[in-house]
PDB file of N, CA and C in Angstrom:
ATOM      1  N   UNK A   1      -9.990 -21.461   2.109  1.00  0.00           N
ATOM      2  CA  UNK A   1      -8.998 -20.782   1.289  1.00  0.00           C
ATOM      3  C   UNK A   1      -9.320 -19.288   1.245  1.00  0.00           C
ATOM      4  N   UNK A   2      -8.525 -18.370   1.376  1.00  0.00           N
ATOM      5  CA  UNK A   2      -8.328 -17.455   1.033  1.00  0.00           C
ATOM      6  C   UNK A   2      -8.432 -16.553  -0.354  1.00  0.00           C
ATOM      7  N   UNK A   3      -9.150 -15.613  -0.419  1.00  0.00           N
ATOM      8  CA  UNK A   3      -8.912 -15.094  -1.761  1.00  0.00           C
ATOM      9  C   UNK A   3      -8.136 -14.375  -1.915  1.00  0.00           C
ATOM     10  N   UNK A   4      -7.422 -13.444  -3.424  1.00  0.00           N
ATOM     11  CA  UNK A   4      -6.830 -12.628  -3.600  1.00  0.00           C
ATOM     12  C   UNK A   4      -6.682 -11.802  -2.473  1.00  0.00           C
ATOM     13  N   UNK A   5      -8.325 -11.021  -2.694  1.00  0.00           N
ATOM     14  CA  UNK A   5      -8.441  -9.668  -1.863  1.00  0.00           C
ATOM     15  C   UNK A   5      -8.295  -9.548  -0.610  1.00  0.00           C
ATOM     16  N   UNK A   6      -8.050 -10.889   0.074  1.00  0.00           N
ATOM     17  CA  UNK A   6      -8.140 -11.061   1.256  1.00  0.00           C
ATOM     18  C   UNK A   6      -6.505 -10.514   2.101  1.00  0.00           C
ATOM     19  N   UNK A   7      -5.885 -10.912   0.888  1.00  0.00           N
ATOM     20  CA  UNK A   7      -4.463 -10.682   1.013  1.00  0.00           C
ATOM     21  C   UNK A   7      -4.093  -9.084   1.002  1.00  0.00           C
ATOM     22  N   UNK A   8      -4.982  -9.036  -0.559  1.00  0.00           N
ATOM     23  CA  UNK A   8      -4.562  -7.066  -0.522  1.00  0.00           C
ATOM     24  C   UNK A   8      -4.899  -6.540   1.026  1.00  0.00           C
ATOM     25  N   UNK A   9      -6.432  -6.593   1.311  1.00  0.00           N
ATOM     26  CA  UNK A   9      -6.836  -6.317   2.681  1.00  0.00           C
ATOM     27  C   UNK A   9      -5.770  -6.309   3.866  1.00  0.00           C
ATOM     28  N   UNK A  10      -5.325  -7.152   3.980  1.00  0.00           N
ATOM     29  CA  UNK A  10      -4.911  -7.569   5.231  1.00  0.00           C
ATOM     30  C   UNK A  10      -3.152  -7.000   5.179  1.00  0.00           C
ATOM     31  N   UNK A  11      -2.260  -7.437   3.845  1.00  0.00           N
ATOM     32  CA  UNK A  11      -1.143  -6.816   4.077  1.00  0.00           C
ATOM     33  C   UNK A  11      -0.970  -5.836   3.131  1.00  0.00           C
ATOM     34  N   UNK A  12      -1.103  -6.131   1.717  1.00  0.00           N
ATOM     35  CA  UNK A  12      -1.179  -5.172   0.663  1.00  0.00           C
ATOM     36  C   UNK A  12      -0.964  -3.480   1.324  1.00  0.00           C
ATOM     37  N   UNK A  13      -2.950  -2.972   0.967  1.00  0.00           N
ATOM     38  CA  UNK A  13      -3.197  -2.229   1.548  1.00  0.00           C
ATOM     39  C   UNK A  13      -2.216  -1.020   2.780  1.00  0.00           C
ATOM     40  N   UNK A  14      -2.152  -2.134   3.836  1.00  0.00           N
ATOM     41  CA  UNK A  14      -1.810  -1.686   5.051  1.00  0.00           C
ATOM     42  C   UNK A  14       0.234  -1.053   4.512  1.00  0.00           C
ATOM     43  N   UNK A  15       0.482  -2.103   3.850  1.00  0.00           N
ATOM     44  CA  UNK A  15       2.113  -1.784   3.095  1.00  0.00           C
ATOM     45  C   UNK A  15       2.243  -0.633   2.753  1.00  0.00           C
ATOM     46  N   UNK A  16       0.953  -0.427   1.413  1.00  0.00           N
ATOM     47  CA  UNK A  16       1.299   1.045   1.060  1.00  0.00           C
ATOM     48  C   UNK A  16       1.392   1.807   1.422  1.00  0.00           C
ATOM     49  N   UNK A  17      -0.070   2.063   2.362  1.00  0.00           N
ATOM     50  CA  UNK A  17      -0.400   3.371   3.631  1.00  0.00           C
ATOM     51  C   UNK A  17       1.109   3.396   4.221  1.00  0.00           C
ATOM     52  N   UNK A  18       1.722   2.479   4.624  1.00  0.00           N
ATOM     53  CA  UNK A  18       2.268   2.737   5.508  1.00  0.00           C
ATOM     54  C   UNK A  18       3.461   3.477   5.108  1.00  0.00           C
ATOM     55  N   UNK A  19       4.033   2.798   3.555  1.00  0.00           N
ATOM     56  CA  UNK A  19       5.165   3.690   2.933  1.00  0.00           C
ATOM     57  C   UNK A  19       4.833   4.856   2.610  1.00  0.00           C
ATOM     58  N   UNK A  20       3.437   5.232   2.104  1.00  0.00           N
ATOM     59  CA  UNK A  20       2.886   6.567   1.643  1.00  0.00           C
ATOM     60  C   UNK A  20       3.153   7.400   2.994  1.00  0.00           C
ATOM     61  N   UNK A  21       2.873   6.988   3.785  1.00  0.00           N
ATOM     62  CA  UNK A  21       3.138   7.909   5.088  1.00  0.00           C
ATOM     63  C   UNK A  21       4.467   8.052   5.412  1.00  0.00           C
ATOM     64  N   UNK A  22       5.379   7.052   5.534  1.00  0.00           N
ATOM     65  CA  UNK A  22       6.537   7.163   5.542  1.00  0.00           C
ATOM     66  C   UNK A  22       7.095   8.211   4.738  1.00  0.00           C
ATOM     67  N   UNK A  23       6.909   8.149   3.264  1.00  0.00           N
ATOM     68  CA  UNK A  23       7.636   9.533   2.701  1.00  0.00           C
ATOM     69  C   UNK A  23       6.699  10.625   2.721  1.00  0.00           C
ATOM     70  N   UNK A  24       5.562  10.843   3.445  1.00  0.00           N
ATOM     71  CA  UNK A  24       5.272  12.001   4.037  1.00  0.00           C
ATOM     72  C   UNK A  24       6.169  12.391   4.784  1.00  0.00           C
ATOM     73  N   UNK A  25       5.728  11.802   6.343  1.00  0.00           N
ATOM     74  CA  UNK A  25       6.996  12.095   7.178  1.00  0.00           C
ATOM     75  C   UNK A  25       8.245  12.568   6.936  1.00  0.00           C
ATOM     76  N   UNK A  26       8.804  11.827   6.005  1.00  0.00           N
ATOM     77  CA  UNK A  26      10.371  12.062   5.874  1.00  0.00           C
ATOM     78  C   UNK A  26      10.231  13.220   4.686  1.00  0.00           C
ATOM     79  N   UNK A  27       9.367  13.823   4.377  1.00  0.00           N
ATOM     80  CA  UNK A  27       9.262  15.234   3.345  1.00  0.00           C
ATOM     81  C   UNK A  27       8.811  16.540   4.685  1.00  0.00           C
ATOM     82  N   UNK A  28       8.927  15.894   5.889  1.00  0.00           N
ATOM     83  CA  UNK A  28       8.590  16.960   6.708  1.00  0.00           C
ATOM     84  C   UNK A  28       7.033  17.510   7.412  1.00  0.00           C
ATOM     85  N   UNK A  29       5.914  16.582   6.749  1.00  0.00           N
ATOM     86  CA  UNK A  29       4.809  16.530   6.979  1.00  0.00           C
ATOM     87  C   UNK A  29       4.874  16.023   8.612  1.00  0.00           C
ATOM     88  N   UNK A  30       3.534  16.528   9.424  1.00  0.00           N
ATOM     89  CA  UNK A  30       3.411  16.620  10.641  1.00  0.00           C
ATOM     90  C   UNK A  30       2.221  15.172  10.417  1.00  0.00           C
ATOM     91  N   UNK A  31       2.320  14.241  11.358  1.00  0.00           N
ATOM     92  CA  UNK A  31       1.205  13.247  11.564  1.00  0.00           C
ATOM     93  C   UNK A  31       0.299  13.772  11.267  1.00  0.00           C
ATOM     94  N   UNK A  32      -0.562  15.074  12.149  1.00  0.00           N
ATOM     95  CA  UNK A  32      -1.622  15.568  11.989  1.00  0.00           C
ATOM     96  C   UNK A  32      -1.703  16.147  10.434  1.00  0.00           C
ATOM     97  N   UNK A  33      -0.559  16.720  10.044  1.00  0.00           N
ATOM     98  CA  UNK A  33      -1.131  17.197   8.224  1.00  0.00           C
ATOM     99  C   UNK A  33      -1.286  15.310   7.527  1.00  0.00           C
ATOM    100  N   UNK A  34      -0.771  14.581   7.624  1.00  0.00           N
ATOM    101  CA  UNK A  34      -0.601  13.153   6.909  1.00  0.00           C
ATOM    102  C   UNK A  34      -2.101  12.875   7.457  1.00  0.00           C
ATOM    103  N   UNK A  35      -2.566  12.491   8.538  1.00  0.00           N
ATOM    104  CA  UNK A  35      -3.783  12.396   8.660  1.00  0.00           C
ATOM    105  C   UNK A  35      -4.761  13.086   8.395  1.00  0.00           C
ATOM    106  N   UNK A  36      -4.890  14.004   8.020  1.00  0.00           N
ATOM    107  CA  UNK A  36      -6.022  15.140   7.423  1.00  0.00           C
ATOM    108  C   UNK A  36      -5.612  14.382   6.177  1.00  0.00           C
ATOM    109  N   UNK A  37      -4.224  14.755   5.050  1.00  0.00           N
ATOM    110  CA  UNK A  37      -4.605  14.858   3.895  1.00  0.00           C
ATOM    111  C   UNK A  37      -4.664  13.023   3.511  1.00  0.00           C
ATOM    112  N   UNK A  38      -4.282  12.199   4.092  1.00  0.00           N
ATOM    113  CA  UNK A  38      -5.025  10.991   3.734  1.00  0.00           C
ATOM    114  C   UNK A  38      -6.203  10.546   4.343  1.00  0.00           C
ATOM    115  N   UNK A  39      -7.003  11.541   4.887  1.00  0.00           N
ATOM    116  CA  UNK A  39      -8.183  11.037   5.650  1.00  0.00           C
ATOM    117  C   UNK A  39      -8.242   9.636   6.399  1.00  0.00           C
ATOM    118  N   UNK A  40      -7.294   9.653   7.027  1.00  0.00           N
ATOM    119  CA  UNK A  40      -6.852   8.189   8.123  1.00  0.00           C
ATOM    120  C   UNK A  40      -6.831   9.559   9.491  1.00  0.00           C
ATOM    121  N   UNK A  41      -6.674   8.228  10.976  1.00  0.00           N
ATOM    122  CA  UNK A  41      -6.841   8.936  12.035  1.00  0.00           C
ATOM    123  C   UNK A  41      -5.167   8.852  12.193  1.00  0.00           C
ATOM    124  N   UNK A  42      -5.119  10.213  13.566  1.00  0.00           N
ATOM    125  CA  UNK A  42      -3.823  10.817  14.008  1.00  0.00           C
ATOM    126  C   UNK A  42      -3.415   8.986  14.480  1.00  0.00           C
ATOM    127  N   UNK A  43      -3.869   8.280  15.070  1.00  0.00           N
ATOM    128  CA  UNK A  43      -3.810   6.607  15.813  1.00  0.00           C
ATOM    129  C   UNK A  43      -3.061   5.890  14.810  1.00  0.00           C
ATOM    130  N   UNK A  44      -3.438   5.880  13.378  1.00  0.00           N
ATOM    131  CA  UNK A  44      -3.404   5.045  12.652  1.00  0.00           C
ATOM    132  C   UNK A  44      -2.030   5.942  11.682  1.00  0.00           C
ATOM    133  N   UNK A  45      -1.568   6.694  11.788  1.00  0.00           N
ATOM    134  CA  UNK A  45      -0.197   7.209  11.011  1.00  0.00           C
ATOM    135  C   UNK A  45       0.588   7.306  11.964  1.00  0.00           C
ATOM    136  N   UNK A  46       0.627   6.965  13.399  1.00  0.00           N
ATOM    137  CA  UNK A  46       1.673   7.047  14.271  1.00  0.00           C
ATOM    138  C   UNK A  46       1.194   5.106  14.497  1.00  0.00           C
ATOM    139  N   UNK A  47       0.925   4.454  14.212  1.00  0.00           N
ATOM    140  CA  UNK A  47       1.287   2.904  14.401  1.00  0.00           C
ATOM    141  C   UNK A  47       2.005   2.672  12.967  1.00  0.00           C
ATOM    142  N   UNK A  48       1.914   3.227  12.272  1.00  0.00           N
ATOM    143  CA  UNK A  48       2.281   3.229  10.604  1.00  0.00           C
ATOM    144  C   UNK A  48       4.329   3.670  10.782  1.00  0.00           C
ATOM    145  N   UNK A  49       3.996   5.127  11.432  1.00  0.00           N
ATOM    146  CA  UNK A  49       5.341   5.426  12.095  1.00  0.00           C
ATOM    147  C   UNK A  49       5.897   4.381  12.750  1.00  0.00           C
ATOM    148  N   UNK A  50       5.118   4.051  13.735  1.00  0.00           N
ATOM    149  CA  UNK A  50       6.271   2.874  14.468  1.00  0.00           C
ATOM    150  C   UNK A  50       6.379   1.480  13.999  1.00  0.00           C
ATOM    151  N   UNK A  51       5.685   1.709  12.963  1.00  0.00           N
ATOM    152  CA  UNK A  51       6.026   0.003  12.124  1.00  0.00           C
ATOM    153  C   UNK A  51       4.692  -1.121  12.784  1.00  0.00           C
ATOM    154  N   UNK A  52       3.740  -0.868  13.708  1.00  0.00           N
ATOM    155  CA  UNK A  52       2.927  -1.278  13.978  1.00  0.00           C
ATOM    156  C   UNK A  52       1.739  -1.951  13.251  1.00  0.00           C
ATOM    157  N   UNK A  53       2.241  -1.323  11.858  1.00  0.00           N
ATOM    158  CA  UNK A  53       0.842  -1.884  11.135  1.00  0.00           C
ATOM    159  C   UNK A  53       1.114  -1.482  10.161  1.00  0.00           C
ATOM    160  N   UNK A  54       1.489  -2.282   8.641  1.00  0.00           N
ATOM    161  CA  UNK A  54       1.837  -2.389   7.742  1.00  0.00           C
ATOM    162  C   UNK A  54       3.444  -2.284   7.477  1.00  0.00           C
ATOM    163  N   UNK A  55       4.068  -2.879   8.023  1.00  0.00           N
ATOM    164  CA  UNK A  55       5.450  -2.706   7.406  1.00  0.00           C
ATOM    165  C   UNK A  55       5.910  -4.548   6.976  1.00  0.00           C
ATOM    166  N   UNK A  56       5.065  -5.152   6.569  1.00  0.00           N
ATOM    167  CA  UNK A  56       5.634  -6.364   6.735  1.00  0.00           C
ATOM    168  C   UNK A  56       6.043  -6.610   5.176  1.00  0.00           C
ATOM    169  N   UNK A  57       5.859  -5.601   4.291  1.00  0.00           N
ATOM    170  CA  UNK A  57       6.797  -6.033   2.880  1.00  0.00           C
ATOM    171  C   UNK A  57       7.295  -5.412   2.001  1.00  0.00           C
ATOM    172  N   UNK A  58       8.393  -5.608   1.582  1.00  0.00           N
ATOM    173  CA  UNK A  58       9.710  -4.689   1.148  1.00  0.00           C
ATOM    174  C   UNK A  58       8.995  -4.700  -0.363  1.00  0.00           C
ATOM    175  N   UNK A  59       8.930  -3.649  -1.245  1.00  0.00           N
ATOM    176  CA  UNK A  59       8.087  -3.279  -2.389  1.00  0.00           C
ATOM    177  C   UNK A  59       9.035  -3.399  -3.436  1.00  0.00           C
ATOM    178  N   UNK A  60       9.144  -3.385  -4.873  1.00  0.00           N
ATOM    179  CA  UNK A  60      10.018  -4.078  -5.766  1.00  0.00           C
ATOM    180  C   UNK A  60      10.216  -2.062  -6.226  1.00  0.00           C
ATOM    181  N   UNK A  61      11.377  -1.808  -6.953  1.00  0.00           N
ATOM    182  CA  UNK A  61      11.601  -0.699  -7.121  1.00  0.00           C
ATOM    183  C   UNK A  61      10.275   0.693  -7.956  1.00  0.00           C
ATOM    184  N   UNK A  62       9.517  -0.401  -8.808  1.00  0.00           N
ATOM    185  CA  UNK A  62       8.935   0.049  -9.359  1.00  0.00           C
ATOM    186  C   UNK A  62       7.296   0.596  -8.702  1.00  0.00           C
ATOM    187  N   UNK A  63       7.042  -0.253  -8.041  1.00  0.00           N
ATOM    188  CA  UNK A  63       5.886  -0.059  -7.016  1.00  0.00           C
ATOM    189  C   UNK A  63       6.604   1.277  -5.885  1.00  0.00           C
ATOM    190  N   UNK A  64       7.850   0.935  -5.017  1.00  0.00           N
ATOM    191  CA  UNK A  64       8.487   2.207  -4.432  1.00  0.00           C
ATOM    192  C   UNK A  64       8.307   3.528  -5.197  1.00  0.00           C
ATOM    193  N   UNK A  65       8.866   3.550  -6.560  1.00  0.00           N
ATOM    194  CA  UNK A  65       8.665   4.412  -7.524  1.00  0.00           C
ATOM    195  C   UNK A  65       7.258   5.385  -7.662  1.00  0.00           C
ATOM    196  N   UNK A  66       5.920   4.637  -7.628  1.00  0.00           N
ATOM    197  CA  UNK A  66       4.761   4.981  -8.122  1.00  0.00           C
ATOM    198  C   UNK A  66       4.172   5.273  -6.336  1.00  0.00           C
ATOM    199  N   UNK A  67       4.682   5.070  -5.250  1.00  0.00           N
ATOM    200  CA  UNK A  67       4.630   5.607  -3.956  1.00  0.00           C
ATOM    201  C   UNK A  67       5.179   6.950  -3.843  1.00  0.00           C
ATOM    202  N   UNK A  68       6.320   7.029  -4.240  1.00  0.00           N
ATOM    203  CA  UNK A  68       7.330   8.142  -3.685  1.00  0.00           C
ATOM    204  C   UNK A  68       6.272   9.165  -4.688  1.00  0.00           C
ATOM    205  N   UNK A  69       5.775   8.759  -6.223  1.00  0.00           N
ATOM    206  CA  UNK A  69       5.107   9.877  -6.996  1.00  0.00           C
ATOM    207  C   UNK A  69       3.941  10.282  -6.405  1.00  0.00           C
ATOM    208  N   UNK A  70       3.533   9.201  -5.946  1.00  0.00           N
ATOM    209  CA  UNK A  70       1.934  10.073  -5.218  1.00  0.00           C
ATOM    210  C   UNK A  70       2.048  10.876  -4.110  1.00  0.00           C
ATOM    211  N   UNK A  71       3.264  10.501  -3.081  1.00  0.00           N
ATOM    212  CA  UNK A  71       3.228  11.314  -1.890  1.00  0.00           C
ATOM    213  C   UNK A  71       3.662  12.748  -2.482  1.00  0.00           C
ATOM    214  N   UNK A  72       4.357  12.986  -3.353  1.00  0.00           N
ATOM    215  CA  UNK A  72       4.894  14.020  -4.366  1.00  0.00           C
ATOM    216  C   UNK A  72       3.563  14.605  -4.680  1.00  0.00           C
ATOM    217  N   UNK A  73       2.764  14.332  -5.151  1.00  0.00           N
ATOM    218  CA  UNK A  73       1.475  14.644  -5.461  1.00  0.00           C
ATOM    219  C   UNK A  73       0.621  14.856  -4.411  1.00  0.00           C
ATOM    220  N   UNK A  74       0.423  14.503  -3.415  1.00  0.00           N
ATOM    221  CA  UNK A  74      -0.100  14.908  -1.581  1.00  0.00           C
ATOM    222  C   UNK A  74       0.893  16.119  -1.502  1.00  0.00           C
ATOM    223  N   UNK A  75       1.718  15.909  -1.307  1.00  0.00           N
ATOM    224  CA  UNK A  75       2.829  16.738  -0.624  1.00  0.00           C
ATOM    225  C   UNK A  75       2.306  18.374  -1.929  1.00  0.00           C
ATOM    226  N   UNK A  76       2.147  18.611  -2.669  1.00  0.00           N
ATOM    227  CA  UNK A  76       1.826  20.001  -3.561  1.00  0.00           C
ATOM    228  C   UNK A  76       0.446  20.237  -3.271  1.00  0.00           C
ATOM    229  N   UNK A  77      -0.207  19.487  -2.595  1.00  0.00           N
ATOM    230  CA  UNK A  77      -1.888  19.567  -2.055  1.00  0.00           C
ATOM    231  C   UNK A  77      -2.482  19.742  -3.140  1.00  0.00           C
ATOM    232  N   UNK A  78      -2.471  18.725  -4.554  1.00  0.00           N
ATOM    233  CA  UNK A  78      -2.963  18.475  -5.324  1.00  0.00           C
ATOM    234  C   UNK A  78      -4.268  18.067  -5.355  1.00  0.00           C
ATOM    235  N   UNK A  79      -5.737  18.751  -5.699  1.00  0.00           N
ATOM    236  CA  UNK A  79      -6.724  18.485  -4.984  1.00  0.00           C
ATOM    237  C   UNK A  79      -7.063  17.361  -5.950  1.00  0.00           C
ATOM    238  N   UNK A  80      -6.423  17.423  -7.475  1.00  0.00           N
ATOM    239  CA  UNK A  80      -7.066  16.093  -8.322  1.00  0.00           C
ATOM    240  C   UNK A  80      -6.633  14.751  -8.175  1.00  0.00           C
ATOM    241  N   UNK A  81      -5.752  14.642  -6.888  1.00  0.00           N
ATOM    242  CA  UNK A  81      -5.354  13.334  -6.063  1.00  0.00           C
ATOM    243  C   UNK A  81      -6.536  12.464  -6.070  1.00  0.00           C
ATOM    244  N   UNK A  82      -6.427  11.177  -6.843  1.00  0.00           N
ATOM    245  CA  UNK A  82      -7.722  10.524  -6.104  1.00  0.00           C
ATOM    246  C   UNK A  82      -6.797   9.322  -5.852  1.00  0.00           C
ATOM    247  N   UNK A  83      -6.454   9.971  -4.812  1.00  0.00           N
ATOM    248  CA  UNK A  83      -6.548   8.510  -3.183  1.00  0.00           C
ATOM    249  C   UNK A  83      -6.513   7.296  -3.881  1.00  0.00           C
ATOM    250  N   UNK A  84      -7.769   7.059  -3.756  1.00  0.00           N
ATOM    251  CA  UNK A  84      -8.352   5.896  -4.053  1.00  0.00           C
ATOM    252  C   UNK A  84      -8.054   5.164  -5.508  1.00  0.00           C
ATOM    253  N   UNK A  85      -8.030   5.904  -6.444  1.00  0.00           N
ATOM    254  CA  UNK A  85      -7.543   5.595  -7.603  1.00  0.00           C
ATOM    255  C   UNK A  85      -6.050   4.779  -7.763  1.00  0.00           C
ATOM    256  N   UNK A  86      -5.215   6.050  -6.827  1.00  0.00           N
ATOM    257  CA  UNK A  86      -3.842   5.481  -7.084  1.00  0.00           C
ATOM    258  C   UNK A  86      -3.429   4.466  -6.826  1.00  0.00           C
ATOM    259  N   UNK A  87      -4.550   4.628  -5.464  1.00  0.00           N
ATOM    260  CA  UNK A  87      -3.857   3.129  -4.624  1.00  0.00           C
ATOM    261  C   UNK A  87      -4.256   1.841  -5.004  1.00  0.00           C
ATOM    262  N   UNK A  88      -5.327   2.153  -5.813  1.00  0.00           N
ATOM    263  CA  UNK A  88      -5.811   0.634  -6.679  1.00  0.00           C
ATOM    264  C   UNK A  88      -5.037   0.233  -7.873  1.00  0.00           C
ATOM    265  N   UNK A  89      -4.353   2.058  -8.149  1.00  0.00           N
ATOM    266  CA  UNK A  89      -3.317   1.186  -9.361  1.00  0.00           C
ATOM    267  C   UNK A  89      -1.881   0.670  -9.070  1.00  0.00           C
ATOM    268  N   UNK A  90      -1.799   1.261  -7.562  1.00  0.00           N
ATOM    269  CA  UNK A  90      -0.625   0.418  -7.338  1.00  0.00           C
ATOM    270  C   UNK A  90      -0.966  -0.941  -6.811  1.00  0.00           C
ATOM    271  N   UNK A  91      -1.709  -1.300  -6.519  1.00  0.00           N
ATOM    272  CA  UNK A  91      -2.486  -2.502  -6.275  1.00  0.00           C
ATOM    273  C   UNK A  91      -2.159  -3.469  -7.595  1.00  0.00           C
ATOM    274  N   UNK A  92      -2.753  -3.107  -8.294  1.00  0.00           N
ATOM    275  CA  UNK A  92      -2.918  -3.676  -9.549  1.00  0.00           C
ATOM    276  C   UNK A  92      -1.274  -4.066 -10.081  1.00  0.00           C
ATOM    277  N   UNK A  93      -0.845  -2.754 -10.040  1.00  0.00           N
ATOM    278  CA  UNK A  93       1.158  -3.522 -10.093  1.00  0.00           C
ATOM    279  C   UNK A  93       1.452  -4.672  -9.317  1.00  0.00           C
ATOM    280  N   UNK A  94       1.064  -4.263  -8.091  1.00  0.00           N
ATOM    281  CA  UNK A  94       1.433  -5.862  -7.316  1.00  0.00           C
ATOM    282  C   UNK A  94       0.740  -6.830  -7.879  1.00  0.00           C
ATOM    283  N   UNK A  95      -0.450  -7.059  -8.282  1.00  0.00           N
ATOM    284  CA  UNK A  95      -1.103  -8.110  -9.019  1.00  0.00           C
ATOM    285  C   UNK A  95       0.141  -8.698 -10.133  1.00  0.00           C
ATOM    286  N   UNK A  96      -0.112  -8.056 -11.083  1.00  0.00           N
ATOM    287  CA  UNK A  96       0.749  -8.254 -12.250  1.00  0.00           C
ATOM    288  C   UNK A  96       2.332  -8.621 -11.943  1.00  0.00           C
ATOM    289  N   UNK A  97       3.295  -8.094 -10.922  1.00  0.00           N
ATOM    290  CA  UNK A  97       4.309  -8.384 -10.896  1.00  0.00           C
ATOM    291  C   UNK A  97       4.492  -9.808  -9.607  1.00  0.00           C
ATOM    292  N   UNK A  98       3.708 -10.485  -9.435  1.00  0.00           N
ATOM    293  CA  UNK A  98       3.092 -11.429  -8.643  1.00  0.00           C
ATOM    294  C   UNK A  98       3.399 -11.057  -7.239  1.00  0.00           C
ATOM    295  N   UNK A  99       3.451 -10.048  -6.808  1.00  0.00           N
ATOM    296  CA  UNK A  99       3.539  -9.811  -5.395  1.00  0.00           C
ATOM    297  C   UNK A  99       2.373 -10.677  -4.783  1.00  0.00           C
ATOM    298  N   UNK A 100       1.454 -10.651  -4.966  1.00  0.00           N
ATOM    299  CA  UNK A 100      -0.115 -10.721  -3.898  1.00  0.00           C
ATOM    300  C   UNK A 100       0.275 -12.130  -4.566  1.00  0.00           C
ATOM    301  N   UNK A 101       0.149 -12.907  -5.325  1.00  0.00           N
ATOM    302  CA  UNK A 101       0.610 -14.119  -5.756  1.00  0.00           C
ATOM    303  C   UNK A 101       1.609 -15.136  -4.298  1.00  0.00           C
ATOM    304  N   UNK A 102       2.339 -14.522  -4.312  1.00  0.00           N
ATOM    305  CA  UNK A 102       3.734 -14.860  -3.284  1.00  0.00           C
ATOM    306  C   UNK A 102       2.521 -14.540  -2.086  1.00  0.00           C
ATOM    307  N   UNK A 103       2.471 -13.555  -1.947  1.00  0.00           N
ATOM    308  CA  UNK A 103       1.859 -13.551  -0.428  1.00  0.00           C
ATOM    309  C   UNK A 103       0.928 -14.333  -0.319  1.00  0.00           C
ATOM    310  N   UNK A 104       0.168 -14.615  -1.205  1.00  0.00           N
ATOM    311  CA  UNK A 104      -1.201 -15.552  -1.119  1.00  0.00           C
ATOM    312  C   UNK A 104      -0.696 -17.064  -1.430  1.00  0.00           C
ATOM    313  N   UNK A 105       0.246 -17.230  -1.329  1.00  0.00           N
ATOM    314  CA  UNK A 105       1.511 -18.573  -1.593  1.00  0.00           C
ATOM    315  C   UNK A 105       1.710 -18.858   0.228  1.00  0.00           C
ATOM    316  N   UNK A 106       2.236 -17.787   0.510  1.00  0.00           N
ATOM    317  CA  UNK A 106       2.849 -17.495   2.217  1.00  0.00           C
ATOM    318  C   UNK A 106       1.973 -17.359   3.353  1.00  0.00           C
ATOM    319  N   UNK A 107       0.373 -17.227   2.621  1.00  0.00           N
ATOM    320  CA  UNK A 107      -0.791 -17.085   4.184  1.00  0.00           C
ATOM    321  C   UNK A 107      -1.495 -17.702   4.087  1.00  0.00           C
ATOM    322  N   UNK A 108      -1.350 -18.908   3.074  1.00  0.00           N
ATOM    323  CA  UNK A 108      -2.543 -20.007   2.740  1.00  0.00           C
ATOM    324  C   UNK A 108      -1.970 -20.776   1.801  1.00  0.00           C
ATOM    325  N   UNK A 109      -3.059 -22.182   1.812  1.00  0.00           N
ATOM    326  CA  UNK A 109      -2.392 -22.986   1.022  1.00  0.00           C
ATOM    327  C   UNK A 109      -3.308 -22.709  -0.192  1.00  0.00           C
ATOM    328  N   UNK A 110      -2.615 -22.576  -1.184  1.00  0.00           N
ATOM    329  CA  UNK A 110      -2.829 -22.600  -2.338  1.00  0.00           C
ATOM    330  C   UNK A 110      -2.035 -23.113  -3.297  1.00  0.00           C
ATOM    331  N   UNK A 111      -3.121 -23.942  -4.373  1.00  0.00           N
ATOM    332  CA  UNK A 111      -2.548 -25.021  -5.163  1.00  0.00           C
ATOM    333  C   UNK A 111      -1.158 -23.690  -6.011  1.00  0.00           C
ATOM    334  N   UNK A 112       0.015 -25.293  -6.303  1.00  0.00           N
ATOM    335  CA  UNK A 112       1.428 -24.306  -6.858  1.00  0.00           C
ATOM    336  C   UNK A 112       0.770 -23.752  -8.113  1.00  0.00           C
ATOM    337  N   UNK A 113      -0.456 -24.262  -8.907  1.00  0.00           N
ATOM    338  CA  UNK A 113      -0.026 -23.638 -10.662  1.00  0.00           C
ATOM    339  C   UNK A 113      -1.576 -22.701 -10.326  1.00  0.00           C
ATOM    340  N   UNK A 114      -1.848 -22.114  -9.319  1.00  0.00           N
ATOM    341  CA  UNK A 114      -3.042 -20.701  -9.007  1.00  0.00           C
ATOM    342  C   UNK A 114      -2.239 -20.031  -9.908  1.00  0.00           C
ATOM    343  N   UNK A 115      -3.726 -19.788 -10.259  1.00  0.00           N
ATOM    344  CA  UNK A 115      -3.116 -18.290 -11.299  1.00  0.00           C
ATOM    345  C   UNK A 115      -4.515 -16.772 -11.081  1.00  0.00           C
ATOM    346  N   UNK A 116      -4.975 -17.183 -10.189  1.00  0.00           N
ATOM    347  CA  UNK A 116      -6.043 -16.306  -9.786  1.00  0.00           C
ATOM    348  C   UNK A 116      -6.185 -15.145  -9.929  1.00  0.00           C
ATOM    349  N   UNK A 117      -4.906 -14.846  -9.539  1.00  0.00           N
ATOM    350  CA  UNK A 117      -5.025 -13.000  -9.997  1.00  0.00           C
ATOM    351  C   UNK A 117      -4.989 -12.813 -11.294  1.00  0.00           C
ATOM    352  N   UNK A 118      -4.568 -13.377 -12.145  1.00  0.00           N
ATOM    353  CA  UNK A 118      -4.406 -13.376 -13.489  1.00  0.00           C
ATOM    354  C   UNK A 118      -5.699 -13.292 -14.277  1.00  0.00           C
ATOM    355  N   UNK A 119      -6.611 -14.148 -13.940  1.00  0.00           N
ATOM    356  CA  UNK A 119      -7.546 -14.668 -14.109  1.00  0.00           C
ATOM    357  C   UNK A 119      -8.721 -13.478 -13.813  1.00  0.00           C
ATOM    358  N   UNK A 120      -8.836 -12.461 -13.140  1.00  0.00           N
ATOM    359  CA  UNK A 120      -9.104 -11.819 -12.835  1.00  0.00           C
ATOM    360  C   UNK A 120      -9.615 -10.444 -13.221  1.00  0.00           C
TER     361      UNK A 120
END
């Protein structure tokens, strides 16, 4: 069986990057500025571009919402960006609104009344 994190890892994760980059791009950012200011390689925001790696899940308005604000926040070269922070709290939305739930429903079997993330 699979755990939670296994799920964030594998699609989670890769989802966000990939929308975070997406509304880079589409604010006019160059691959090479998106890769500097998310410290990812020039490789890995042009497979992101072509849908190669992370596009496999459509985000609920409110998670879109708290994406479009951080790239807003990259995009002014906000140096008190912490990366890492945000992306764990959008993480954490998907927890709570059972996204990673469903997915961890869809890549493994897991008993119907898991409540794991919850639990957590």
């Amino acid at each position: 069986m699979k755990a939670p994190c296994e799920i964030i890892i594998w699609y989670i994760l890769p989802s966000i990057r990939s929308e975070l980059v997406k509304k880079l791009i589409e604010c006019g950012m160059s691959q090479k500025e998106v890769s500097e200011r998310l410290v990812i390689t020039e490789a890995t925001v042009s497979q992101y571009v072509n849908k190669k790696r992370g596009s496999k899940i459509e985000f609920k308005q409110d998670t879109t919402s708290a994406i479009e604000t951080l790239a807003e926040d990259v995009i002014k070269g906000d140096n008190n960006v912490n990366l890492t922070y945000r992306i764990c709290e959008i993480c954490m939305m998907l927890k709570k609104d059972k996204t990673v739930c469903e997915l961890h429903k869809d890549h493994d079997l897991v008993p119907a009344a898991c409540e794991a993330c919850f639990e957590l």
